[in-house]
Protein backbone atom coordinates (compact mmCIF):
# COMPACT_ATOMS: atom_id res chain seq x y z
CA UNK A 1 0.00 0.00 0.00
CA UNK A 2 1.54 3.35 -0.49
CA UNK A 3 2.30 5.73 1.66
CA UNK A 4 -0.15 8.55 2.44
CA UNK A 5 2.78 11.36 2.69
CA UNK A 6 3.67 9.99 -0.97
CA UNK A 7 0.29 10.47 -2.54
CA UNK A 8 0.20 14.08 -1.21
CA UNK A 9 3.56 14.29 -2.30
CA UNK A 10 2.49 13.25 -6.11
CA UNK A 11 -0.46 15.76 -5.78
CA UNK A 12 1.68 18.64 -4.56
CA UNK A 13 4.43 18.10 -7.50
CA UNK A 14 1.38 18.02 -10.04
CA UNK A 15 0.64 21.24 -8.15
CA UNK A 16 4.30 22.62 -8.49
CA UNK A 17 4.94 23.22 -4.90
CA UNK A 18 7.60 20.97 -4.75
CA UNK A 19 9.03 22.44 -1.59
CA UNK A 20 6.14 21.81 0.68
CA UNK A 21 6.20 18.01 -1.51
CA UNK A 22 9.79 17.36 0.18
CA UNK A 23 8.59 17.40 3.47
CA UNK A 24 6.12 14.69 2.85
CA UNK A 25 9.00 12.64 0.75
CA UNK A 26 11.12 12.90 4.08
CA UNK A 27 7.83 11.82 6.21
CA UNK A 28 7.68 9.18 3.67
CA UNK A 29 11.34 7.77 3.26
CA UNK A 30 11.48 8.31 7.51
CA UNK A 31 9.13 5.56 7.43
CA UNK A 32 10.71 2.96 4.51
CA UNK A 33 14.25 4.46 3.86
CA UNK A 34 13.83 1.62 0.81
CA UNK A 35 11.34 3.25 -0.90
CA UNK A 36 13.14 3.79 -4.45
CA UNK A 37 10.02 5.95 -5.81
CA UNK A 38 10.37 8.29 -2.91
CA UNK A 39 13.78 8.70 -3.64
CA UNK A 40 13.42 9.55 -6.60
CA UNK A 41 10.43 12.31 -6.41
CA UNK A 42 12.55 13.93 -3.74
CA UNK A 43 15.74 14.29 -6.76
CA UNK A 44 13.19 15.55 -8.83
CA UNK A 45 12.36 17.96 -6.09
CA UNK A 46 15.51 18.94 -5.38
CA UNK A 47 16.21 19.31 -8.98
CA UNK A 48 13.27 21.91 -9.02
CA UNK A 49 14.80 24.10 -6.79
CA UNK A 50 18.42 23.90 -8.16
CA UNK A 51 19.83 21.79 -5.80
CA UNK A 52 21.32 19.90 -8.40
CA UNK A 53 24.64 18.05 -6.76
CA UNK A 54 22.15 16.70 -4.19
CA UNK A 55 19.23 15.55 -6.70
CA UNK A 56 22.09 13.55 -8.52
CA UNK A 57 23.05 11.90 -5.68
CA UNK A 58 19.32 11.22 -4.29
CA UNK A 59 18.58 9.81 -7.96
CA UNK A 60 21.99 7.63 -7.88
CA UNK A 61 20.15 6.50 -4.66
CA UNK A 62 17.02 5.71 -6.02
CA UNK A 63 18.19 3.56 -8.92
CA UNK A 64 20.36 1.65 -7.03
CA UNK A 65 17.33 1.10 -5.10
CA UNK A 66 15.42 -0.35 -7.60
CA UNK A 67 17.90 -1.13 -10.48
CA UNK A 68 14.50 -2.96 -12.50
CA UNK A 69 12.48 0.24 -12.00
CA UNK A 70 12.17 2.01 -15.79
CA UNK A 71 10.16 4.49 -14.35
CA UNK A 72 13.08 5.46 -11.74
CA UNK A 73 15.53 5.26 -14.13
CA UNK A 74 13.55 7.53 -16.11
CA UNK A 75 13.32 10.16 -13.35
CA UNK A 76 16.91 10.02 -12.66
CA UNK A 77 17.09 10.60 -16.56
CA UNK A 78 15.39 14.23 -16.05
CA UNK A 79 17.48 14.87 -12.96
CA UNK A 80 20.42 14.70 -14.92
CA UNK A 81 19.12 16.49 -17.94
CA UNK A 82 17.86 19.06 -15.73
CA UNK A 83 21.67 19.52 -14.70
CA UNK A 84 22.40 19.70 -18.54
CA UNK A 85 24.48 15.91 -17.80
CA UNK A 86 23.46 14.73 -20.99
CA UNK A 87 25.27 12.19 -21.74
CA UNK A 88 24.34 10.63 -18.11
CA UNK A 89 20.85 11.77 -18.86
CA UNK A 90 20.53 9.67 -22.48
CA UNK A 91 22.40 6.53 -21.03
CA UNK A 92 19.71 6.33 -18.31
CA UNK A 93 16.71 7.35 -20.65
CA UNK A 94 18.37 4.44 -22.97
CA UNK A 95 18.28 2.19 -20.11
CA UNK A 96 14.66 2.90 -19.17
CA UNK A 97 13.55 1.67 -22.89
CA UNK A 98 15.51 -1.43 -22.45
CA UNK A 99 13.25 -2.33 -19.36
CA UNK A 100 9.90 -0.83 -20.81
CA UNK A 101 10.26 -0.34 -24.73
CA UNK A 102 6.54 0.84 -24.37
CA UNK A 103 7.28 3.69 -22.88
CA UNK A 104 6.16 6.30 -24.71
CA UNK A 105 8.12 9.36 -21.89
CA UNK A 106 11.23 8.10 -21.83
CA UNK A 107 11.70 7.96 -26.00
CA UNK A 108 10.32 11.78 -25.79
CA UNK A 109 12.90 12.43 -22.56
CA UNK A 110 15.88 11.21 -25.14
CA UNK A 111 14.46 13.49 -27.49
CA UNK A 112 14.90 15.76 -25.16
CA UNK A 113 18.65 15.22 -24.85
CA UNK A 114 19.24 15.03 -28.88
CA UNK A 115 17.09 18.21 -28.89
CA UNK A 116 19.61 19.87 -26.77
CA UNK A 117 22.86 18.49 -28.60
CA UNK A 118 20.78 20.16 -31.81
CA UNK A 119 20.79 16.90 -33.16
CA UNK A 120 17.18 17.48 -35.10
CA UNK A 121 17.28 14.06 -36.80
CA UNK A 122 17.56 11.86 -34.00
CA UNK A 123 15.32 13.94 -31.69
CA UNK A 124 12.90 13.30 -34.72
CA UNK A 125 13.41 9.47 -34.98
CA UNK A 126 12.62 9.48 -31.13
CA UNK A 127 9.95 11.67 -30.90
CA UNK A 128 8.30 9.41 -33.64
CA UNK A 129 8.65 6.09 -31.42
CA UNK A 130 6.93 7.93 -29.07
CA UNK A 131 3.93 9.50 -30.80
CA UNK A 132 3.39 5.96 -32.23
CA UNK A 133 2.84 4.43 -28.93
CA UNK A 134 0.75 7.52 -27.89
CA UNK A 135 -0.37 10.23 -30.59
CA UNK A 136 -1.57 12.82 -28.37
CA UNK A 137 1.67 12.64 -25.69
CA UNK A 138 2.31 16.34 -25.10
CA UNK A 139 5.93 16.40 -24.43
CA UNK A 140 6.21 14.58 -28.09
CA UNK A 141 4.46 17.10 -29.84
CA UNK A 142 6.08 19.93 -28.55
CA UNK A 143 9.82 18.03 -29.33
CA UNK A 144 8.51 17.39 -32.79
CA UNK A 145 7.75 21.25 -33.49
CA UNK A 146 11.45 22.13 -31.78
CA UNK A 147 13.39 19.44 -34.26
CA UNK A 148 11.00 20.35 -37.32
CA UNK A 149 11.88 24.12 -36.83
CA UNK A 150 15.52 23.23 -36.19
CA UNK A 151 15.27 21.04 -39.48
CA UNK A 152 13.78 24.51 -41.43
CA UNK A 153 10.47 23.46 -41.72
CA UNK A 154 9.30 25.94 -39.44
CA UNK A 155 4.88 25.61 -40.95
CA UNK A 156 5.50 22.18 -39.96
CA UNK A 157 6.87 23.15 -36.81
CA UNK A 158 3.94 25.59 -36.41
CA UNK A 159 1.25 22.75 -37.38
CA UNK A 160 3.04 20.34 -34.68
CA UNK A 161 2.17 22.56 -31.66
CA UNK A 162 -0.80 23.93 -32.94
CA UNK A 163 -1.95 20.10 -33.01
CA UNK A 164 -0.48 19.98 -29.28
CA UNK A 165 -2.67 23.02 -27.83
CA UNK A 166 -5.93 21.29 -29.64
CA UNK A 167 -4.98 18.06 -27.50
CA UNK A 168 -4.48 20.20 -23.96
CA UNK A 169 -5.45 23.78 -24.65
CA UNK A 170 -4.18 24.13 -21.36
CA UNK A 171 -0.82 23.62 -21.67
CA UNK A 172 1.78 26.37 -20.77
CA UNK A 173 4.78 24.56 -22.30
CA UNK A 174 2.89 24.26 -25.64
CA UNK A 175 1.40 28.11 -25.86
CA UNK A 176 5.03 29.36 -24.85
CA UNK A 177 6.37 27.16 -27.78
CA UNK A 178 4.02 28.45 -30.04
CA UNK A 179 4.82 32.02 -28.75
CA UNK A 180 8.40 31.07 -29.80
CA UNK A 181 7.35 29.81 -33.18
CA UNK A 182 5.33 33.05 -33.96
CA UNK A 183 8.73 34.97 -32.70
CA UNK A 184 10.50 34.04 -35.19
CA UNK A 185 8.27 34.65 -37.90
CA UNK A 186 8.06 37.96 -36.59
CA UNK A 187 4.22 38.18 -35.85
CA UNK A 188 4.93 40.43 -32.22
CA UNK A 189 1.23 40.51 -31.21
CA UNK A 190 0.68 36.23 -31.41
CA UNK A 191 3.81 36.06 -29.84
CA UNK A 192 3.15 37.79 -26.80
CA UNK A 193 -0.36 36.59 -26.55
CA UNK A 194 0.84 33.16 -26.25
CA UNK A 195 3.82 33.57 -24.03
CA UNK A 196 1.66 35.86 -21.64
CA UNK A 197 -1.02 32.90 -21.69
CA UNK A 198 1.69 30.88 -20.31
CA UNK A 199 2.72 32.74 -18.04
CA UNK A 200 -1.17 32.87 -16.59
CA UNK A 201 -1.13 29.11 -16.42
CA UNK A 202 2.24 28.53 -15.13
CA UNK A 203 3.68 31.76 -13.76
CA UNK A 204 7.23 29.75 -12.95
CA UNK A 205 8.00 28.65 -16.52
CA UNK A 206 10.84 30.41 -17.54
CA UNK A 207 11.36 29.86 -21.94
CA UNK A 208 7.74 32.12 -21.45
CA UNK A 209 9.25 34.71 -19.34
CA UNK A 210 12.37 35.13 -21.50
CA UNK A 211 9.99 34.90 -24.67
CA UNK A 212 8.10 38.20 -23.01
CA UNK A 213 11.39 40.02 -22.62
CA UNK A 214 12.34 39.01 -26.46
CA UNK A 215 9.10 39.69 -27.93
CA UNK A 216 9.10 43.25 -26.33
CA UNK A 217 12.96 43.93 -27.31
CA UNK A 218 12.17 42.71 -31.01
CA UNK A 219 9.80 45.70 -31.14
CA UNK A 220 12.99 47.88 -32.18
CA UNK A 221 13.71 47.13 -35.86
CA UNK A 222 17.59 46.37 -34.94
CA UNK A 223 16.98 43.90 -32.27
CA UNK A 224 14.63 41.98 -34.31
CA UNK A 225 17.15 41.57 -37.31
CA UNK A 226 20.00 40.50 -34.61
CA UNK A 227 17.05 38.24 -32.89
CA UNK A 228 16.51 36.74 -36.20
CA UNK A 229 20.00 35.79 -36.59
CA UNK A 230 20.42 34.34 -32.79
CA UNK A 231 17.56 32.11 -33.54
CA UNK A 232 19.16 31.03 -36.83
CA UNK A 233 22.28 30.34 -34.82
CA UNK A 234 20.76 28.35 -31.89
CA UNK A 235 19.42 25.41 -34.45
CA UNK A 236 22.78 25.04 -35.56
CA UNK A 237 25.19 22.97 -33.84
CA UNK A 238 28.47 24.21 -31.80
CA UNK A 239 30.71 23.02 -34.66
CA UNK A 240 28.52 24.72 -37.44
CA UNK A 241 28.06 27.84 -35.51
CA UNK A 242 32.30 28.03 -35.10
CA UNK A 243 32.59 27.42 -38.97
CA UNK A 244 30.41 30.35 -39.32
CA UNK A 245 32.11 32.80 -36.91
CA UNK A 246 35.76 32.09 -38.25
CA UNK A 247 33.89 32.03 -42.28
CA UNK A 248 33.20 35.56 -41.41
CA UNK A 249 36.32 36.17 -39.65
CA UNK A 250 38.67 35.37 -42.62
CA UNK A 251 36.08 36.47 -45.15
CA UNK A 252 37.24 40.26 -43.12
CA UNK A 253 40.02 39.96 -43.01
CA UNK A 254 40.13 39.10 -46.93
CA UNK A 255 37.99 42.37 -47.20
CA UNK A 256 40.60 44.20 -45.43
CA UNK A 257 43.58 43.16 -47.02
CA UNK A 258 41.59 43.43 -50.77
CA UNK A 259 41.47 47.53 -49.36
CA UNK A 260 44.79 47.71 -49.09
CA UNK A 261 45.89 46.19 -52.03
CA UNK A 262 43.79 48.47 -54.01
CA UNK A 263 42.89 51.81 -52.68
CA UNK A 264 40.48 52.81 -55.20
CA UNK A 265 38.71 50.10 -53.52
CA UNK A 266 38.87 51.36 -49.95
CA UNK A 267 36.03 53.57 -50.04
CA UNK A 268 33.60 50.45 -50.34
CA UNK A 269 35.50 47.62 -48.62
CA UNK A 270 36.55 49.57 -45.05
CA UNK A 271 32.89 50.31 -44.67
CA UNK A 272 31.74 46.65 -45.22
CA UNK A 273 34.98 45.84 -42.76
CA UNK A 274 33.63 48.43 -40.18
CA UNK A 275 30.13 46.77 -40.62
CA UNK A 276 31.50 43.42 -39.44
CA UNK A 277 33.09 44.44 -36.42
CA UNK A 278 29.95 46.28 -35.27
CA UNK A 279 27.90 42.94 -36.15
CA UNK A 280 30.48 41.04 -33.53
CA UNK A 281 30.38 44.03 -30.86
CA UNK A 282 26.46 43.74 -31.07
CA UNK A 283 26.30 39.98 -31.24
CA UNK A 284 27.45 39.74 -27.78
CA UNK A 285 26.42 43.03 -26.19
CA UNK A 286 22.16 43.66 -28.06
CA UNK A 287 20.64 41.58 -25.69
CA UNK A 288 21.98 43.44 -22.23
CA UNK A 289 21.55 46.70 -23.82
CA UNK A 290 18.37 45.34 -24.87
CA UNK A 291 17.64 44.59 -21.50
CA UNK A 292 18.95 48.53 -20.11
CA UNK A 293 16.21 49.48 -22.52
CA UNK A 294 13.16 47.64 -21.05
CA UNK A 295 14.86 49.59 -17.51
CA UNK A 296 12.86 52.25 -18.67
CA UNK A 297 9.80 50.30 -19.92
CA UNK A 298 6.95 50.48 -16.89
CA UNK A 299 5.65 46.70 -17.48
CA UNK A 300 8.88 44.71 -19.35
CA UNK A 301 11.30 46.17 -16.32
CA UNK A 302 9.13 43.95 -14.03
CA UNK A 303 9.76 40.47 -16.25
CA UNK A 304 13.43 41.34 -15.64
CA UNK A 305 15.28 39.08 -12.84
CA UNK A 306 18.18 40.44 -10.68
CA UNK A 307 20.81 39.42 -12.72
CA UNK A 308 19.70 40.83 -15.68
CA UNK A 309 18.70 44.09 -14.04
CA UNK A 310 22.80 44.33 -13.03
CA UNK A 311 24.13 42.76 -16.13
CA UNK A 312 21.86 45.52 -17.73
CA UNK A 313 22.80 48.43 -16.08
CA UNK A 314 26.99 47.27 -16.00
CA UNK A 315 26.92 46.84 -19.43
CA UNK A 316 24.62 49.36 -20.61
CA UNK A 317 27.21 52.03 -18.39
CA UNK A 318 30.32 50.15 -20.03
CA UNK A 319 28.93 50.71 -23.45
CA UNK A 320 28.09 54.47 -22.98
CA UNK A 321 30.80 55.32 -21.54
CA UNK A 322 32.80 53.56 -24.33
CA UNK A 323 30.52 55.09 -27.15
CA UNK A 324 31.19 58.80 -25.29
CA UNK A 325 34.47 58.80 -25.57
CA UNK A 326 34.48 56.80 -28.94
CA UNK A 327 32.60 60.34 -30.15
CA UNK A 328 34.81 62.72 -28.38
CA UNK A 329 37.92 61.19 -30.19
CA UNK A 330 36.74 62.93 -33.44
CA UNK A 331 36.45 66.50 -31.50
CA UNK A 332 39.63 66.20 -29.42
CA UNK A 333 42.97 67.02 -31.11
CA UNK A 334 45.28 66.08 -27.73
CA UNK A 335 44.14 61.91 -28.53
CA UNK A 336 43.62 61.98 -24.92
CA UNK A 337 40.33 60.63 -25.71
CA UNK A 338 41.91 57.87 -27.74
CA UNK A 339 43.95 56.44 -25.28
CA UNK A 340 41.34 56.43 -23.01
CA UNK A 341 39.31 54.18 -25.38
CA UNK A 342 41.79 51.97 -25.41
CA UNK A 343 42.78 52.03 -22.00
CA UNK A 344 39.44 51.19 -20.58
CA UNK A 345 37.68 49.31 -23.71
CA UNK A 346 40.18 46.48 -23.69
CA UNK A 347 39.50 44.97 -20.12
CA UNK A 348 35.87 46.43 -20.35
CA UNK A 349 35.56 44.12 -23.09
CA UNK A 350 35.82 40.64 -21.01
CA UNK A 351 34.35 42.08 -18.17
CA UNK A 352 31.08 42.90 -20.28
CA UNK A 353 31.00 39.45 -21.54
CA UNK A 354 31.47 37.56 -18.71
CA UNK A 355 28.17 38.76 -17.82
CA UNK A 356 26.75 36.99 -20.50
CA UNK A 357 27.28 33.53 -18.44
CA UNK A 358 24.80 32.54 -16.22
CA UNK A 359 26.93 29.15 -15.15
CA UNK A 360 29.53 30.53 -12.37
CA UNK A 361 32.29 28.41 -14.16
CA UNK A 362 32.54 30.48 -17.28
CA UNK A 363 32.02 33.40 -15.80
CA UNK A 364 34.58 32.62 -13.36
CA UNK A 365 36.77 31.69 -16.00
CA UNK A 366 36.15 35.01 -17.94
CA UNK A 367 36.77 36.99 -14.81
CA UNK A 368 40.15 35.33 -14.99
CA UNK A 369 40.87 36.61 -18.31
CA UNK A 370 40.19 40.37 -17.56
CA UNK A 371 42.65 39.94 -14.63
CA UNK A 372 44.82 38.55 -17.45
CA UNK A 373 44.28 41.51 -19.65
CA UNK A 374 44.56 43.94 -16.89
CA UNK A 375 48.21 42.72 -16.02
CA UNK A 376 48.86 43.46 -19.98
CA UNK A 377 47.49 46.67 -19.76
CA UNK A 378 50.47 47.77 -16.97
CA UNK A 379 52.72 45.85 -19.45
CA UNK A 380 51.60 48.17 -21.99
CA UNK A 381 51.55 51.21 -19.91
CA UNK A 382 55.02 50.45 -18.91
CA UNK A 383 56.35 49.67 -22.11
CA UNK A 384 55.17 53.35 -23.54
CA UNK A 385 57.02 55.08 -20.16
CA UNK A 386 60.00 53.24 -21.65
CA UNK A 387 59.62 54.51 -25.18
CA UNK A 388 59.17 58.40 -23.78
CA UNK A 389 62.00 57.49 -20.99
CA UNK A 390 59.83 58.51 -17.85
CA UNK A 391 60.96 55.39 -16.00
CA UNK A 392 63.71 52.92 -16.97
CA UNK A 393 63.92 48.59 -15.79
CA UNK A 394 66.75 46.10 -15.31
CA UNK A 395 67.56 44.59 -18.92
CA UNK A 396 66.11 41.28 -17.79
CA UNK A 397 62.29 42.28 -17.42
CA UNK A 398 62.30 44.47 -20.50
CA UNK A 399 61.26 41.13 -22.88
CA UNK A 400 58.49 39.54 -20.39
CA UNK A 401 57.35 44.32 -20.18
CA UNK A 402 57.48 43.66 -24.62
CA UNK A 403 55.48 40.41 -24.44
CA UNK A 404 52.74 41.56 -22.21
CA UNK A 405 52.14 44.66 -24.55
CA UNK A 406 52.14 42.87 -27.68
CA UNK A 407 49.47 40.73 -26.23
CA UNK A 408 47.33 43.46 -24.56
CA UNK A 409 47.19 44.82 -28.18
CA UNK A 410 45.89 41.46 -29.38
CA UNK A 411 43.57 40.60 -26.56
CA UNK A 412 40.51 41.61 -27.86
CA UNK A 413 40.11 39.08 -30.60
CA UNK A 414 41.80 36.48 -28.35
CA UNK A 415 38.97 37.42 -25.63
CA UNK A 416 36.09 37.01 -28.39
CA UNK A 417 37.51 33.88 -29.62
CA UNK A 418 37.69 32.47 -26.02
CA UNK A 419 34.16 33.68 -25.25
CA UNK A 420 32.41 32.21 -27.86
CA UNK A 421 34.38 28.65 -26.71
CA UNK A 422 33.15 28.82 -23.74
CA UNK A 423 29.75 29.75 -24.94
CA UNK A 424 29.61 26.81 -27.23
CA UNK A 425 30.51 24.52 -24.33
CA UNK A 426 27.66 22.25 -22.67
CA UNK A 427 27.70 23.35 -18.90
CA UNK A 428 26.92 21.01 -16.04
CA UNK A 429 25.64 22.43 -13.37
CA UNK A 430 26.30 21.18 -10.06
């Protein structure tokens, strides 16, 4: 017989209040410490509230509990996804279709995980094992609209969760994913309807709250253009998004050299060169000055979470402050303006991005690199006293004084190359 503090556990989790559900899992598991199913709900639990080292482990628990249980095996499967573990995840949802090939939730789970690699194809070929044990399976139908509109086929993607809403109309997950699909044809007012209906059903569900800030940022014509190409870039994988990046990179650089070679030319290749580098500048810094813009908006400012209220206003003050002196350069004839550009652009470059990371490992990492930079700034500093003969240094430093200035000069493309590594990277969180 089960437990009563389980069933009101199950009926608070369908509820969403998963922290009032873990104190009836730990009634429950105080009275059978065996109980794998307990176990389990309590990772899941856990996992809800971002414990996630501590869901993992519960979940380890749990299957080792009941090492026949597909149904645990598939919760532990969502655990780990939920911690972006993916290949943990898929071994686990593999291993919960071994025991129960009838399972139509744990072929859509592995969808999940191909979904997430952006491997379209084979989050198709599972979604379709699943809808053919159960045609109306929610989850399914919303993974077959994400792989068909990664694939291109974005009116098939459209028809897919259209199809899903007519099974549950009242289904946050599926109105936010159609709020997503009409996003990126560009139809604002459907878009906003949908994620806002979400939001009403499941106030917690984040992809809608994001979708709000998007919809209300692709209202300026510039934003949507540069939202139109994120989108584009998301589908593709992290390989296929690098060919792109370092396509465009040489195809500059080819630009550039082509204006040197022939100056007649210059007049129409430096602007197309000038062009690109504001494309990469905005690429990585539209959506927090998108964000400094909805500061001022009186309903989007309230969809905005901490973090994006400081990354906001740090990078929105980096980037005026930048663009000010950028301006006075052309008006002031001592260059100090100039050197200040340089001065504090180069480390405010980093700095700005590392914002961008919401996993504390990146940004950590990124944090690392403006100390880097900042240490080849006073290299570079240095290195100019020497050249006017303010200061002088014992023979032996003068190389490592050289080094550090030829790379501070360098840094920013080194910085840009690093960030988009690290944003490419699948981070676990723990």
């Amino acid at each position: 017989m089960i437990s009563p503090h389980l069933q009101r556990a199950q009926i608070l989790i369908e509820q969403h209040r998963c922290r009032d559900a873990e104190k009836e899992l730990g009634l429950a598991i105080g009275q059978d410490p065996d109980d794998a199913w307990a176990h389990a709900l309590l990772a899941i639990c856990l996992s809800d509230r971002g414990a996630h080292h501590e869901a993992s482990e519960r979940a380890r628990q749990a299957v080792g509990l009941a090492p026949d249980s597909p149904q645990v095996r598939q919760l532990a499967a969502r655990v780990e996804l939920s911690r972006n573990a993916l290949d943990t995840a898929e071994r686990l949802f593999t291993e919960a279709i071994q025991l129960n090939p009838g399972d139509e939730d744990s072929y859509a789970g592995r969808a999940s995980v191909h979904a997430r690699r952006k491997a379209w194809r084979a989050a198709l070929a599972d979604v379709d094992q699943a809808l053919a044990i159960d045609p109306e399976n929610i989850e399914a139908i919303n993974l077959r609209s994400l792989a068909n509109r990664g694939l291109g086929r974005s009116d098939a993607g459209r028809q897919d969760v259209e199809q899903a809403l007519r099974v549950d109309p009242n289904d946050a997950a599926s109105h936010a994913n159609l709020g997503w699909s009409c996003l990126e044809r560009h139809d604002l007012t459907q878009a906003e309807r949908h994620f806002r209906e979400a939001l009403r059903l499941d106030p917690s569900l984040e992809w809608a709250r994001v979708g709000v800030l998007e919809t209300t940022k692709a209202r300026f014509p510039i934003y949507r253009w540069l939202l139109s190409y994120f989108l584009w870039m998301a589908r593709l994988t992290g390989k296929a998004q690098f060919a792109i990046l370092f396509g465009l990179y040489f195809v500059n650089r080819a630009v550039s050299s082509a204006a040197e070679a022939y100056p007649a030319w210059a007049p129409v290749l430096q602007p197309l060169s000038w062009l690109y580098l504001m494309f990469c500048v905005m690429t990585w810094f539209i959506q927090p000055l998108g964000n400094a813009t909805l500061l001022l908006h009186p309903f989007a400012r309230m969809a905005l979470n901490k973090r994006e209220k400081t990354e906001a206003l740090i990078v929105g003050g980096l980037f005026t402050t930048m663009l000010s002196l950028i301006v006075g350069s052309f008006f002031d004839p001592t260059n100090i303006c100039k050197a200040l550009t340089l001065l504090l652009g180069v480390p405010a470059l980093p700095f700005g991005l590392s914002w961008r990371f919401k996993h504390p490992k990146p940004w950590r990492i990124m944090m690392l690199i403006t100390s880097g930079v900042l240490l080849c700034e006073l290299a570079f500093c240095i290195q100019v006293a020497l050249n006017v003969g303010w200061v002088a240094l014992p023979t032996g430093s003068l190389g490592l004084v050289s080094l550090g200035a030829q790379l501070f000069l360098f840094s920013p493309l080194a910085v840009l190359i690093g960030a988009n590594l690290l944003a490419a990277k699948n981070w676990r969180l723990q």
